[in-house]
Protein backbone atom coordinates (compact mmCIF):
# COMPACT_ATOMS: atom_id res chain seq x y z
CA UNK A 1 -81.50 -15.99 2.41
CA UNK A 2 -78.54 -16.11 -0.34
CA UNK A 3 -81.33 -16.28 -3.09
CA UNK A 4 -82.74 -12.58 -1.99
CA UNK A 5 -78.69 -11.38 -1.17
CA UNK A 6 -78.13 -12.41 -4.86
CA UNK A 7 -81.81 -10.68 -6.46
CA UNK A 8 -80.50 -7.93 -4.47
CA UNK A 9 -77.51 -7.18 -6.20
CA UNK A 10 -78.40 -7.97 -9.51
CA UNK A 11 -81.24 -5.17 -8.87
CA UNK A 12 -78.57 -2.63 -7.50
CA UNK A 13 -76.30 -3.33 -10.91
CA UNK A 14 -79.53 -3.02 -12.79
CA UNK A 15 -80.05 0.24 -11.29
CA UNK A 16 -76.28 1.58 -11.44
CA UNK A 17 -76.69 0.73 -15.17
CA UNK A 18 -79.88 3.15 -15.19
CA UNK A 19 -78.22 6.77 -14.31
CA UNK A 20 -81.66 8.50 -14.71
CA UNK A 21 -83.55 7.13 -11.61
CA UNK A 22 -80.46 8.92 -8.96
CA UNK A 23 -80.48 13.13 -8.67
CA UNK A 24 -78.11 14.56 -6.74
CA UNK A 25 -78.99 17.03 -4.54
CA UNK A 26 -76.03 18.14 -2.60
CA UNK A 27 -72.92 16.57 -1.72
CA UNK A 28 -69.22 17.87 -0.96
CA UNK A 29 -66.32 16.17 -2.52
CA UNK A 30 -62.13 16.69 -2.12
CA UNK A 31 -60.89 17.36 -5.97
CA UNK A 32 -57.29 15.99 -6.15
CA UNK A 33 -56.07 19.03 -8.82
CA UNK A 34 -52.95 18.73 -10.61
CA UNK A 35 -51.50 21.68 -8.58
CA UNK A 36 -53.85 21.35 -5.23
CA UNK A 37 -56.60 19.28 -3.42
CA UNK A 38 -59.71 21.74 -3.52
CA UNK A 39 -62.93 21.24 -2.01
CA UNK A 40 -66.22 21.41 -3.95
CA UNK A 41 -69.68 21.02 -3.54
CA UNK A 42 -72.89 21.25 -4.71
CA UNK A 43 -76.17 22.35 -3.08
CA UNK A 44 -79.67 23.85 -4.07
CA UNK A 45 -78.40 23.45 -7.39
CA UNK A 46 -75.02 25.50 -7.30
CA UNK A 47 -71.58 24.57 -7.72
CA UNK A 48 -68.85 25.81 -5.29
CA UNK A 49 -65.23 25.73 -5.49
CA UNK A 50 -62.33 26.54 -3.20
CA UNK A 51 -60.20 27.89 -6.46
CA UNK A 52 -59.38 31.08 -7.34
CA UNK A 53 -60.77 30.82 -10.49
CA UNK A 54 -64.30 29.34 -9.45
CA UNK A 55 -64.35 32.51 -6.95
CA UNK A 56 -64.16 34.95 -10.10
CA UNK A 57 -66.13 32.94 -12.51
CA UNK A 58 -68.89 30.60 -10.58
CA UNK A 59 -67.42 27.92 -12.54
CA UNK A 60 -63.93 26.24 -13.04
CA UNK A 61 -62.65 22.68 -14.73
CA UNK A 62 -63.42 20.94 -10.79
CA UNK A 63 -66.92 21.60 -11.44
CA UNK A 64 -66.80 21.31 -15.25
CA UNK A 65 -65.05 17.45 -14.61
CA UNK A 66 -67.61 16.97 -12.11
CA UNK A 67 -70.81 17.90 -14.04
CA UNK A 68 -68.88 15.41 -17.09
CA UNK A 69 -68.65 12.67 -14.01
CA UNK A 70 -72.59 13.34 -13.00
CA UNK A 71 -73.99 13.52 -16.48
CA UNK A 72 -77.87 13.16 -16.05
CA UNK A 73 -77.65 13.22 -12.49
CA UNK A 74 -77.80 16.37 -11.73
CA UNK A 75 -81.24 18.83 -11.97
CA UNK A 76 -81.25 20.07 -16.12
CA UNK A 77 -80.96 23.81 -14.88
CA UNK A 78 -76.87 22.91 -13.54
CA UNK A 79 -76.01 20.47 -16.44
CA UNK A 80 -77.04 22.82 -18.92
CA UNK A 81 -74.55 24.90 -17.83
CA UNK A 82 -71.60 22.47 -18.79
C-alpha cells in the first residue's frame, strides 16, 4: 500500500510540474492589497474585483497579479488580456 501512496505522489508532482493539463474555470479568492483585503473572482471567463478601480475599468493589478499567478491556466481569451 506505501508503494502506490509513493507512485501517487510522484505522479501529482509530475503533474504540478505540467501547468498545461489544469484550466481554471471559476474560483473566488481574498486578495490581501497593500491598502485592503478585496475579493475577486473569476467565472465564465471574467474577472471581478471588489475595487474601485476594477469597477471603472474591468480590470485592476488584483486581477493583473492573478492572471501573472495563473499563467497558462486560464482559457487564452482572459490571459490575452494581461
Amino acid at each position: 500500500m506505501m508503494d502506490n501512496r509513493i507512485a501517487k505522489i510522484e505522479k501529482a508532482k509530475r503533474y504540478a510540474e505540467e501547468r498545461h493539463r489544469f484550466r481554471f474555470e471559476s474560483f473566488s479568492v481574498k486578495f490581501h492589497g497593500d491598502n485592503n483585503d478585496h475579493a475577486v473572482s473569476f467565472d465564465n471567463g471574467k474577472w471581478h474585483c471588489d475595487c474601485e478601480y476594477f469597477l471603472m475599468h474591468d480590470c485592476c493589478s488584483h486581477t493583473m497579479a492573478l492572471e501573472r499567478l495563473l499563467d497558462k491556466m486560464l482559457p487564452e481569451l482572459v490571459a490575452e488580456a494581461a
